[in-house]
Protein backbone atom coordinates (compact mmCIF):
# COMPACT_ATOMS: atom_id res chain seq x y z
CA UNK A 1 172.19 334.17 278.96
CA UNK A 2 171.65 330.80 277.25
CA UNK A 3 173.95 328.15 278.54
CA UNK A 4 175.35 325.69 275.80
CA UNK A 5 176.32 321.83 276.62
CA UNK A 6 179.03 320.04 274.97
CA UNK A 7 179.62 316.18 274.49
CA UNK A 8 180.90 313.47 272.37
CA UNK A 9 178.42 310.93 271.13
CA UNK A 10 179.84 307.61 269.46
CA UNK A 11 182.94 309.71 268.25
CA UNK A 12 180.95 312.85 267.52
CA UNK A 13 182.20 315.91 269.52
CA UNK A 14 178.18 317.75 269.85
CA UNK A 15 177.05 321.23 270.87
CA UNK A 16 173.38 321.77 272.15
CA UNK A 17 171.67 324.85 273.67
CA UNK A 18 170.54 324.01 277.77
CA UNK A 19 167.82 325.25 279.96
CA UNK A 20 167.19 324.15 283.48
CA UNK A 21 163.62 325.43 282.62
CA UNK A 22 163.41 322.32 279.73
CA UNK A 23 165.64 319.85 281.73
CA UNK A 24 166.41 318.46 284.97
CA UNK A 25 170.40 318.24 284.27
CA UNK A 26 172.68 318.69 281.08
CA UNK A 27 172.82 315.05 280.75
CA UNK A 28 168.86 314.78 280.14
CA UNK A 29 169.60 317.23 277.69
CA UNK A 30 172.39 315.61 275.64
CA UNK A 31 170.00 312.36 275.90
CA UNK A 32 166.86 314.11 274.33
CA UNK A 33 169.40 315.74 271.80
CA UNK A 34 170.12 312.35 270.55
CA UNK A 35 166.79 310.21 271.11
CA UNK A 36 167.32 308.22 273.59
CA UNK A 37 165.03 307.19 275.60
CA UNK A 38 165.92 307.22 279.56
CA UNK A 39 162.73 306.04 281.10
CA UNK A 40 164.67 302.80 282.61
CA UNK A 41 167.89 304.73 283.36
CA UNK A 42 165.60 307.36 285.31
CA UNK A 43 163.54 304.21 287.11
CA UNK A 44 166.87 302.65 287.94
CA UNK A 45 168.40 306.07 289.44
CA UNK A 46 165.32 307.14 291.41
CA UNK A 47 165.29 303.19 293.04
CA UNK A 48 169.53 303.96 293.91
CA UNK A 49 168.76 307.84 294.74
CA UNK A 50 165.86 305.91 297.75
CA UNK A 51 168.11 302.97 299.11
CA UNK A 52 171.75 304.57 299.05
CA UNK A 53 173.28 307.09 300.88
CA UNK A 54 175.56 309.72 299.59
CA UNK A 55 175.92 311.14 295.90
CA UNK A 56 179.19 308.81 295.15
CA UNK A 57 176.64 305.84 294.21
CA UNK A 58 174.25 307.93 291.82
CA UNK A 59 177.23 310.11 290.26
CA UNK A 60 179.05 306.28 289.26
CA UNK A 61 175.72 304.96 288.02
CA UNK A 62 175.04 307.70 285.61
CA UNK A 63 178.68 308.14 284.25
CA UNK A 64 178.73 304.44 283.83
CA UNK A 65 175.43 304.17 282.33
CA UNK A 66 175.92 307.23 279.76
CA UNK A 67 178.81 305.50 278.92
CA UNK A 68 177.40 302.49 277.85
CA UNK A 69 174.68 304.28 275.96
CA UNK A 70 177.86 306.29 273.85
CA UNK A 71 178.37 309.60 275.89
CA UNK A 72 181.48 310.87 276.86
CA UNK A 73 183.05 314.29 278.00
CA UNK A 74 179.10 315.76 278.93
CA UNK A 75 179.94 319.07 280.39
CA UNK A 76 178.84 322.62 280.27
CA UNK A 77 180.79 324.91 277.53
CA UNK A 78 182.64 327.89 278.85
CA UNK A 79 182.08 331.41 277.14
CA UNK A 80 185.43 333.02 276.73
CA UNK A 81 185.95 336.29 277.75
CA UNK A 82 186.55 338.67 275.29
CA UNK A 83 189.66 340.93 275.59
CA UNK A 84 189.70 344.55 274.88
């Protein structure tokens, strides 16, 4: 079953199709979906992910950072159930 990402990119509410098979998390995914380049980010995050303990650190750095590049609201998109 394909899973399907949803975000908002400078204002623009987005829907994309996501594989863990293509991507390492959905918000590689909304990145590629929208060109930008993460090489830095991913530097940055692997240098934090080495010196810091816990996931608190990481987490803030890439909600911050996604923020600054125009992402907001990057989450997975629920199926509804359908009722009989």
């Amino acid at each position: 079953m394909a899973r399907q990402v949803t975000y908002v990119f400078k204002g623009k509410r987005k829907t994309i199709q996501f594989s863990y098979n293509q991507f390492h998390d959905i918000y590689e995914a909304a990145a590629d979906a929208e060109g930008v380049d993460l090489q830095h980010f991913l530097n940055m995050e692997k240098q934090l992910e080495m010196s810091c303990r816990g996931q608190g650190i990481v987490k803030n750095f890439r909600q911050t950072e996604f923020a600054k590049m125009g992402f907001e609201e990057i989450k997975f998109l629920r199926d509804e159930p359908l009722s009989k």
